[in-house]
N, C-alpha and C. Protein backbone atom coordinates (compact mmCIF):
# COMPACT_ATOMS: atom_id res chain seq x y z
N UNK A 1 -11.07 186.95 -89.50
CA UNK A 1 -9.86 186.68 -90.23
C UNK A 1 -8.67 187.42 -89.63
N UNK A 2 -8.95 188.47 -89.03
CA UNK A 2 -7.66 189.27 -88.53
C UNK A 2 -7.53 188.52 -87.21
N UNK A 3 -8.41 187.67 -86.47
CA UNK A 3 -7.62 187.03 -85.33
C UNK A 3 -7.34 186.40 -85.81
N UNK A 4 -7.23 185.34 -87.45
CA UNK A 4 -6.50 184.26 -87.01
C UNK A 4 -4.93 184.65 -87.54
N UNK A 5 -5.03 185.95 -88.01
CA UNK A 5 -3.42 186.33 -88.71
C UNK A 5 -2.60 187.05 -87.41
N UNK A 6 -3.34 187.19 -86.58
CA UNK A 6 -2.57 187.57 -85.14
C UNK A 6 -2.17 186.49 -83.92
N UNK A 7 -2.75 185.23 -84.78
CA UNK A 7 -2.54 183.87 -83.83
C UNK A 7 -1.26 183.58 -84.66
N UNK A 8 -0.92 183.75 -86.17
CA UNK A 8 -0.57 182.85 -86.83
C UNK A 8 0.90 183.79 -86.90
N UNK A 9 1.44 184.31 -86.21
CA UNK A 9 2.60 185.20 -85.97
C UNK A 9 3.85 184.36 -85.57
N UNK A 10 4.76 184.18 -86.20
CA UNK A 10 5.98 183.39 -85.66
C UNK A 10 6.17 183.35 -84.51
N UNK A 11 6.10 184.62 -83.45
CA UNK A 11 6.42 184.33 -81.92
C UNK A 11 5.60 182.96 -81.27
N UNK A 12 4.44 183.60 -82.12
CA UNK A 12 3.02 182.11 -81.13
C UNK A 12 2.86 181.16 -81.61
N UNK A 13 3.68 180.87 -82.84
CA UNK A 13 3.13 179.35 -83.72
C UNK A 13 4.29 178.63 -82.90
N UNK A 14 6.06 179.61 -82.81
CA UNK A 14 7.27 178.93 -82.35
C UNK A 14 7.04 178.45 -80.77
N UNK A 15 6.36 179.36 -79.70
CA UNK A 15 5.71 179.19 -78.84
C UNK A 15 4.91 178.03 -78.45
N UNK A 16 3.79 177.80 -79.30
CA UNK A 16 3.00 176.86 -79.96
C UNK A 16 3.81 175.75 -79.63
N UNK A 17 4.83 175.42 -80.34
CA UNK A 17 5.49 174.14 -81.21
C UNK A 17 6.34 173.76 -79.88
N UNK A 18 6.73 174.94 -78.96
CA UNK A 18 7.60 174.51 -77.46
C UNK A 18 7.08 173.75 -77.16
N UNK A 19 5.65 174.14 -76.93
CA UNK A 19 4.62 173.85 -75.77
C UNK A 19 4.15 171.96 -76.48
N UNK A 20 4.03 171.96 -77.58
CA UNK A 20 4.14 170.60 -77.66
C UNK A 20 5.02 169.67 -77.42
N UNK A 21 6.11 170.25 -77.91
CA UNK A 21 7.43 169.78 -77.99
C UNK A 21 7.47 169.18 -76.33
N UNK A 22 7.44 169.89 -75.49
CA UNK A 22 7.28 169.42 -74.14
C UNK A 22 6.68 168.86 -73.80
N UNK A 23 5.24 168.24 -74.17
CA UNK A 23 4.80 167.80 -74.00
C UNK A 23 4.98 166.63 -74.35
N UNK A 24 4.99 166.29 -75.57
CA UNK A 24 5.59 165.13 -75.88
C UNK A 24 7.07 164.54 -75.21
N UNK A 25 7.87 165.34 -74.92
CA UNK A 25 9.12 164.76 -73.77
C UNK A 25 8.06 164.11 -72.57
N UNK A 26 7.02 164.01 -72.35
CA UNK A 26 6.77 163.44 -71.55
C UNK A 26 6.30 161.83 -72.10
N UNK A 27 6.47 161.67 -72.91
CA UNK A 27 5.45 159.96 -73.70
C UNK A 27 6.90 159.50 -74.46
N UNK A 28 7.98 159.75 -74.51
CA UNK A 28 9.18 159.53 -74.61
C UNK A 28 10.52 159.16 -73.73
N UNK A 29 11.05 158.30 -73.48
CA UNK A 29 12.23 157.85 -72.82
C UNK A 29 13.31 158.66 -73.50
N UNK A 30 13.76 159.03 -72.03
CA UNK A 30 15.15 159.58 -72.54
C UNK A 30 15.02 161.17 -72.35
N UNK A 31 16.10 162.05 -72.67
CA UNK A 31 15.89 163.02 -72.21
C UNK A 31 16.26 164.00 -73.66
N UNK A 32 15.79 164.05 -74.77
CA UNK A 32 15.90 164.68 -76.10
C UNK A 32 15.14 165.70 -76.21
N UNK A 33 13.82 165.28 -76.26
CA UNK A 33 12.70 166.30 -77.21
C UNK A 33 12.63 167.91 -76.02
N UNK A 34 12.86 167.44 -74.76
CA UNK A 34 12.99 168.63 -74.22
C UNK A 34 14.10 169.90 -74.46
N UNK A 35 14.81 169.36 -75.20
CA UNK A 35 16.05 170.33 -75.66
C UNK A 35 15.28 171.39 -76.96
N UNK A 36 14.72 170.58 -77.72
CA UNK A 36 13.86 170.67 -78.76
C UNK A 36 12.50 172.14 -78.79
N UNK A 37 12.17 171.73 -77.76
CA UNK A 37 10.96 172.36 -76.88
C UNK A 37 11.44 173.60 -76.57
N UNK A 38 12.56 173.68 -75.59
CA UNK A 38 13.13 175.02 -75.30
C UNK A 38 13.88 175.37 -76.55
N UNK A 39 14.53 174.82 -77.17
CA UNK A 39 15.18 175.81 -78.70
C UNK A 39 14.15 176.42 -79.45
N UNK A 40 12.57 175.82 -79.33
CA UNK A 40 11.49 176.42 -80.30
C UNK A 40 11.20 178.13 -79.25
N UNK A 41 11.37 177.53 -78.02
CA UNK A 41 10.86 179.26 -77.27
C UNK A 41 11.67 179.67 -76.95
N UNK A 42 12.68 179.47 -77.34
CA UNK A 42 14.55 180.92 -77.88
C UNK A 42 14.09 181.00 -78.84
N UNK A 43 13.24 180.63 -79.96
CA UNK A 43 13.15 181.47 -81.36
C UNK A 43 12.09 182.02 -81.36
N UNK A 44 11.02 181.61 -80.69
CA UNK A 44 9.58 182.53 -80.03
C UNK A 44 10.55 183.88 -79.79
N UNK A 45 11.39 183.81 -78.64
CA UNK A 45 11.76 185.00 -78.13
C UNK A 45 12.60 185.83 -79.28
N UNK A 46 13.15 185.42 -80.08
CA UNK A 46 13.76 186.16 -81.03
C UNK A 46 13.06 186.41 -82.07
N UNK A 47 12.19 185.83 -82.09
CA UNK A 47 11.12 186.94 -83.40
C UNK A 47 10.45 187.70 -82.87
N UNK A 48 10.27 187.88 -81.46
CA UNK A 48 8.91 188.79 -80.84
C UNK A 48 10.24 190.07 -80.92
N UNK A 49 11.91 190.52 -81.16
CA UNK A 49 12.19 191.17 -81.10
C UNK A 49 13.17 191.32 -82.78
N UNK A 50 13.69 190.18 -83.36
CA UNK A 50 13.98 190.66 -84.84
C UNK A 50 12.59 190.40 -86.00
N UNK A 51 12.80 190.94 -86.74
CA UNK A 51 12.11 189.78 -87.76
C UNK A 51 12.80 189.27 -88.80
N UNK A 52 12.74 188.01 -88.95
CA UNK A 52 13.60 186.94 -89.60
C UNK A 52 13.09 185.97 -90.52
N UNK A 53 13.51 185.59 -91.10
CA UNK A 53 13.04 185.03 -92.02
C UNK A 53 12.58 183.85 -92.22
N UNK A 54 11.84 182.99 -92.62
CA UNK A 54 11.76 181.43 -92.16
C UNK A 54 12.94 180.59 -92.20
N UNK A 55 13.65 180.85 -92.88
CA UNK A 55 15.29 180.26 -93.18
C UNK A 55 16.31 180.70 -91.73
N UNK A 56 16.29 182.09 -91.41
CA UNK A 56 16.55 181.98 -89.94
C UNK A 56 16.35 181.73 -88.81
N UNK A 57 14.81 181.47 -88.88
CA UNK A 57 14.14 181.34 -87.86
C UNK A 57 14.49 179.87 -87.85
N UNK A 58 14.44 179.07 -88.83
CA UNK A 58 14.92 177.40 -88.93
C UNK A 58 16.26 177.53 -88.10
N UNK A 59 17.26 177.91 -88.74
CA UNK A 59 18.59 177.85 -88.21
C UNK A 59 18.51 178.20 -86.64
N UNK A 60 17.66 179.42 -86.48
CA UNK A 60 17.89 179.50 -85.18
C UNK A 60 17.58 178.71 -84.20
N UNK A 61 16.44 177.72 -84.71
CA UNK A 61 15.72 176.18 -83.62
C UNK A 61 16.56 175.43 -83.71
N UNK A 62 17.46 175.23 -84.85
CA UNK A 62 18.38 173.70 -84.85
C UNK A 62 19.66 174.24 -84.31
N UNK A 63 19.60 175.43 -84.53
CA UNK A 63 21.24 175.65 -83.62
C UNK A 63 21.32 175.51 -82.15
N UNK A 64 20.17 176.52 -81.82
CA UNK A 64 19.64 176.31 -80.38
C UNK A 64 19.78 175.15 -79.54
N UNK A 65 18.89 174.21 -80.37
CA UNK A 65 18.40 172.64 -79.73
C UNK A 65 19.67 171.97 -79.75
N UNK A 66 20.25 172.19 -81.06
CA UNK A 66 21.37 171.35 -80.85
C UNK A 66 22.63 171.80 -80.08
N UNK A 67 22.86 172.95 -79.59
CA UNK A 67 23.37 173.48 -78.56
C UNK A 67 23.25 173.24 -77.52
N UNK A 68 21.93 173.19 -76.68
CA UNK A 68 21.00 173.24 -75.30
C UNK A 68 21.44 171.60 -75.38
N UNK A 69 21.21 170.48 -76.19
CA UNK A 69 21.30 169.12 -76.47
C UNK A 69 22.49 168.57 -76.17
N UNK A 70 23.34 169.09 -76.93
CA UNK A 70 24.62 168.71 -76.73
C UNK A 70 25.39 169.27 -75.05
N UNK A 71 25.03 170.51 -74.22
CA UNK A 71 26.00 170.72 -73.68
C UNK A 71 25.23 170.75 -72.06
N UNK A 72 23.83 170.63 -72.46
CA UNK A 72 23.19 170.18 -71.02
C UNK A 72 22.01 168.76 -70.80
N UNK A 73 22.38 167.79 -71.86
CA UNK A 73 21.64 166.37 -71.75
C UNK A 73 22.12 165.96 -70.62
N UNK A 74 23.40 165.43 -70.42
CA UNK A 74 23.88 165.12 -69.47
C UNK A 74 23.88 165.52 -67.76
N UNK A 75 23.50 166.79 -67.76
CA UNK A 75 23.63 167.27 -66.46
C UNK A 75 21.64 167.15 -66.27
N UNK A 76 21.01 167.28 -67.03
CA UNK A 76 19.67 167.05 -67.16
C UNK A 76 19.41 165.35 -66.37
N UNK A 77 19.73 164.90 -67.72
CA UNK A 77 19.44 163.49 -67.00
C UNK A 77 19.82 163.02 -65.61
N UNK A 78 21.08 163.65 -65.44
CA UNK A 78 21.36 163.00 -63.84
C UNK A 78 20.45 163.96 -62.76
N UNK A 79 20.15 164.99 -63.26
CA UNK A 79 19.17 165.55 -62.39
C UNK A 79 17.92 164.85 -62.41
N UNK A 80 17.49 164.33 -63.55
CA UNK A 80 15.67 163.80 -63.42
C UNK A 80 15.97 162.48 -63.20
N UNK A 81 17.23 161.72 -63.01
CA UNK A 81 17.45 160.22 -62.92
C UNK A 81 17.96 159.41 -61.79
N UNK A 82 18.41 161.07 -60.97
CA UNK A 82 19.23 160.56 -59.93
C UNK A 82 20.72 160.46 -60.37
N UNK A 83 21.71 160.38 -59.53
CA UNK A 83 23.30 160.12 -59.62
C UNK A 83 23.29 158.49 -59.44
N UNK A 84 24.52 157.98 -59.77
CA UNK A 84 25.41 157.14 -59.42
C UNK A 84 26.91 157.22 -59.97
N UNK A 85 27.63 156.46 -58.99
CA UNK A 85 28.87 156.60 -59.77
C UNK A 85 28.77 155.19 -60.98
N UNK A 86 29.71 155.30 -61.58
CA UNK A 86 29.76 154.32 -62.60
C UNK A 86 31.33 154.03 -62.98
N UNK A 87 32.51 152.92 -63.24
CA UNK A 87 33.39 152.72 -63.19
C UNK A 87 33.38 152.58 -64.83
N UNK A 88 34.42 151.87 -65.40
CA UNK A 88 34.11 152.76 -66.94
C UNK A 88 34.21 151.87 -67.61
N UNK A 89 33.23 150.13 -67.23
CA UNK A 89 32.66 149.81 -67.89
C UNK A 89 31.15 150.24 -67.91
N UNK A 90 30.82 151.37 -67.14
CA UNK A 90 29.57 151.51 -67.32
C UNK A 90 28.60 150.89 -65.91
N UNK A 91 29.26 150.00 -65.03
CA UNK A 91 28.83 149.48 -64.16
C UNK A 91 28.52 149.75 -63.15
N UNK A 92 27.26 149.84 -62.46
CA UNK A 92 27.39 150.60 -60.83
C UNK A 92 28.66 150.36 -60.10
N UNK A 93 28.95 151.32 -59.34
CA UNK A 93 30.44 151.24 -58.05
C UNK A 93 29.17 150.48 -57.03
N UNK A 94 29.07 149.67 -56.33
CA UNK A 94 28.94 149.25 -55.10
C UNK A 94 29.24 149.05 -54.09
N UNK A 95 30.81 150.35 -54.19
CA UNK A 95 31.30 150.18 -53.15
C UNK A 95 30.87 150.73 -51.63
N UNK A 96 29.60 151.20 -52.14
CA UNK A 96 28.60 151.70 -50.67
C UNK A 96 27.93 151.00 -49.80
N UNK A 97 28.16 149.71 -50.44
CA UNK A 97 26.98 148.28 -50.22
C UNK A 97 28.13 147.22 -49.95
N UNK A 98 29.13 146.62 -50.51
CA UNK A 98 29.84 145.89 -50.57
C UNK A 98 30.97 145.24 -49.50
N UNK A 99 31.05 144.71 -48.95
CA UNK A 99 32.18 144.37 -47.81
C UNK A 99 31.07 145.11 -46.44
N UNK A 100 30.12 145.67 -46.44
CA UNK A 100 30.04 146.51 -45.03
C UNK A 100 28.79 145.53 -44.32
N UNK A 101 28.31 145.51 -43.30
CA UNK A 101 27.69 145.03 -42.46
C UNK A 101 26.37 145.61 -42.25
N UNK A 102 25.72 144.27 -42.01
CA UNK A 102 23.97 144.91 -41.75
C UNK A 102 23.81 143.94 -40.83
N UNK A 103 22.65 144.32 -40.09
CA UNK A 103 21.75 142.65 -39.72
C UNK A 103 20.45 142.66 -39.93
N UNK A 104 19.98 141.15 -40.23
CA UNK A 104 18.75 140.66 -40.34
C UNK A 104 17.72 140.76 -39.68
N UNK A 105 16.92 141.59 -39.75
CA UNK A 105 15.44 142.06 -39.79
C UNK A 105 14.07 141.27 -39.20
N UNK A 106 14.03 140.47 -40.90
CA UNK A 106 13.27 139.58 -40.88
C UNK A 106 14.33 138.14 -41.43
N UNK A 107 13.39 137.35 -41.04
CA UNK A 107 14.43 135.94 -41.48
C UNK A 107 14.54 135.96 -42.82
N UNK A 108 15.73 135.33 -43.66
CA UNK A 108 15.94 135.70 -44.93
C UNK A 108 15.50 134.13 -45.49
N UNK A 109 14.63 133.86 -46.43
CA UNK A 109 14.36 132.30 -46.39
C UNK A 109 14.63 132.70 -48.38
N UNK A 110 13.83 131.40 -48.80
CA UNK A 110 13.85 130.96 -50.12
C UNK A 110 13.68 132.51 -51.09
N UNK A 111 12.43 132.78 -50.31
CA UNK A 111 11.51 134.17 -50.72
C UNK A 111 12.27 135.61 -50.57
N UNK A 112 13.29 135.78 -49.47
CA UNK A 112 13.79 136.76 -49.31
C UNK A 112 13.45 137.60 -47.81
N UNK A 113 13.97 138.21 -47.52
CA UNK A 113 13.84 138.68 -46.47
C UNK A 113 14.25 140.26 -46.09
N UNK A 114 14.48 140.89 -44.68
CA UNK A 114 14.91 142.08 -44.69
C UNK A 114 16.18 142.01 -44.08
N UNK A 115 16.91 143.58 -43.77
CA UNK A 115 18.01 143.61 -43.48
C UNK A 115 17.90 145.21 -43.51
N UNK A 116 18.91 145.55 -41.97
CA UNK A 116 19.11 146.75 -41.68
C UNK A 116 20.14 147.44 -41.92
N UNK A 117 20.62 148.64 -42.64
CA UNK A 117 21.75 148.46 -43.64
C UNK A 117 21.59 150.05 -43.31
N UNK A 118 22.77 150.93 -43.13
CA UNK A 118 22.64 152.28 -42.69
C UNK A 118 21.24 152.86 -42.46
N UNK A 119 20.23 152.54 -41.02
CA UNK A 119 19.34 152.85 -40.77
C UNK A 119 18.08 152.47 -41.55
N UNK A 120 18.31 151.52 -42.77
CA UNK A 120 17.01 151.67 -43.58
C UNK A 120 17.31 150.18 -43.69
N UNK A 121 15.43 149.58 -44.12
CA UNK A 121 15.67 148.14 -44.01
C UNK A 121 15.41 148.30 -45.65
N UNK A 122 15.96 147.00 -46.23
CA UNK A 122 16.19 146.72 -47.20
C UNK A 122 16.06 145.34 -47.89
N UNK A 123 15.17 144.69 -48.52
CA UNK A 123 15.05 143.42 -49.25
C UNK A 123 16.22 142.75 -49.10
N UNK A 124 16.60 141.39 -49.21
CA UNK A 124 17.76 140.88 -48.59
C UNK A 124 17.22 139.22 -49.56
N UNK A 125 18.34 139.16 -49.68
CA UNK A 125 18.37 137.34 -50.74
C UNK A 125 20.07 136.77 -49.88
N UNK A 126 19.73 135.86 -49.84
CA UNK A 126 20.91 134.79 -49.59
C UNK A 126 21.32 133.35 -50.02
N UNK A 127 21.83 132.63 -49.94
CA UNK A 127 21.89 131.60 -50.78
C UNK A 127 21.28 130.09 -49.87
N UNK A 128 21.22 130.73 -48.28
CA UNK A 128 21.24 130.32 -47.34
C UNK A 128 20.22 130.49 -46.48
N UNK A 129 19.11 130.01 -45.43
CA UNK A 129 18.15 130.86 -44.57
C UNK A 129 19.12 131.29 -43.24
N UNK A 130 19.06 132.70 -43.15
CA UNK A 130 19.17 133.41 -42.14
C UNK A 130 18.49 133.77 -41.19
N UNK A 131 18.67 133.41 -39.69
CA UNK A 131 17.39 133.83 -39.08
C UNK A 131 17.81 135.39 -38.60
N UNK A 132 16.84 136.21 -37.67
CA UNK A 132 16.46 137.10 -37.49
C UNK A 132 17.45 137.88 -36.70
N UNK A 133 18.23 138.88 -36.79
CA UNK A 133 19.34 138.85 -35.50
C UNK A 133 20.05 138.58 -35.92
N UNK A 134 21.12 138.15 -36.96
CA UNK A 134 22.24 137.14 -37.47
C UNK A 134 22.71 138.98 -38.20
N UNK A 135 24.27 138.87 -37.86
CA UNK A 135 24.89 139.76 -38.34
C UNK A 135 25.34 139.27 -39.90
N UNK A 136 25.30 140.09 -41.15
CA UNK A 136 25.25 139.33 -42.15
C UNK A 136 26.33 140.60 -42.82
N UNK A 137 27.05 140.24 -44.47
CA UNK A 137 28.14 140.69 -45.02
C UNK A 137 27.25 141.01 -46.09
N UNK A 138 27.08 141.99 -46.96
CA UNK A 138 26.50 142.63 -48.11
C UNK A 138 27.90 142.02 -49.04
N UNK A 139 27.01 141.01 -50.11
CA UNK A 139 28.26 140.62 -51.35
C UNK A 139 28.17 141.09 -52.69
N UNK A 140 26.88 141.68 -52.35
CA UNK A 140 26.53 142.25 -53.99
C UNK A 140 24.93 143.12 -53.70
N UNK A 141 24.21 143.68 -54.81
CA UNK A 141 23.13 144.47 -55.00
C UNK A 141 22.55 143.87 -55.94
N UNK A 142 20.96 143.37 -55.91
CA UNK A 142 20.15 143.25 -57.23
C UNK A 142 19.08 144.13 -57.33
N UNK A 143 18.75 145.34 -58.12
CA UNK A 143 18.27 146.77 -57.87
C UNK A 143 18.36 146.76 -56.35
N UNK A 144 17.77 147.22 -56.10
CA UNK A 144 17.10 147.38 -54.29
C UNK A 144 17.16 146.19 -53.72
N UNK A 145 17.63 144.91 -53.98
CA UNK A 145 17.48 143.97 -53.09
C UNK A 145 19.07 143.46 -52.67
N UNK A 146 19.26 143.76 -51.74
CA UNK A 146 20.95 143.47 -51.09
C UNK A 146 21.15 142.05 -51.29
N UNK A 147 22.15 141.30 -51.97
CA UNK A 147 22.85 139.92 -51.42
C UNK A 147 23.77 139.61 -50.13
N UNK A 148 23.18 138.68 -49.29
CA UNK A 148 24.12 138.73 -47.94
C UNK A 148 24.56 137.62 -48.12
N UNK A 149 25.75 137.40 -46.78
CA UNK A 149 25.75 136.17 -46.56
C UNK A 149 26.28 136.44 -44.81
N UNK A 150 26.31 135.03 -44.49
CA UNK A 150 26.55 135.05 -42.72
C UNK A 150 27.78 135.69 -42.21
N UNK A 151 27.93 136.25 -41.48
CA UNK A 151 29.58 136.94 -41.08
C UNK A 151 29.61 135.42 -40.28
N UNK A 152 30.94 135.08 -40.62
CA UNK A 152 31.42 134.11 -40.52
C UNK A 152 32.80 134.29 -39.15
């Protein structure tokens, strides 16, 4: 009985509750419950040095989380998501892809084809078959797959 009242100590239950908390950010979209996770082990760490009350110890997880939540989601996500720019409807900039020049790889037919596009080849759609060798104009992006058409 005295180990389980030395398990059952606010530092290790709040501890405890991180360690799920994180875990579960993993079976979840989006980047929330991890804020959650670390506000539970800032209050681990502050009871292993005040002792507080369950009413503070509450306040201290929701202030935390919602602190950590609010002022580093954003810089989080673009770290685990990657960057892009975005114009302010929300829309990828393509201006990295757009107007500039590649050439064709593999022949670009019904199915699609490749295309060499700053050193890297790249899926390629056209409206048109392109053969192999044909210098081509980037008019748009569909995820990873470039839209060309013939430099004319």
């Amino acid at each position: 009985m005295d180990t389980l009242n030395e398990w059952l100590k606010p530092p290790i239950i709040w501890f405890a509750a991180g360690v799920l908390l994180l875990l579960l950010e993993f079976s979840s979209p989006g980047v929330v419950i991890l804020f959650f996770g670390i506000g539970a082990w800032l209050t681990a760490v502050l009871c292993l040095f005040i002792d507080l009350s369950i009413n503070m110890q509450l306040s201290a997880f929701i202030l935390s989380s919602l602190f950590l939540l609010i002022s580093l989601r954003k810089w989080f996500k673009r770290l685990l998501q990657g960057r892009f720019e975005s114009n302010e409807a929300g829309e990828e900039v393509l201006s990295e892809f757009v107007g500039k020049k590649a050439v064709v790889t593999r022949e670009i037919t019904a199915t699609g084809g490749k295309v060499e596009f700053q050193g890297s080849n790249w899926g390629a759609e056209a409206g048109t078959v392109i053969p192999q060798g044909t210098a081509v104009e980037i008019v748009g992006r569909n995820n990873i797959t470039l839209i060309v058409k013939p430099l004319t």
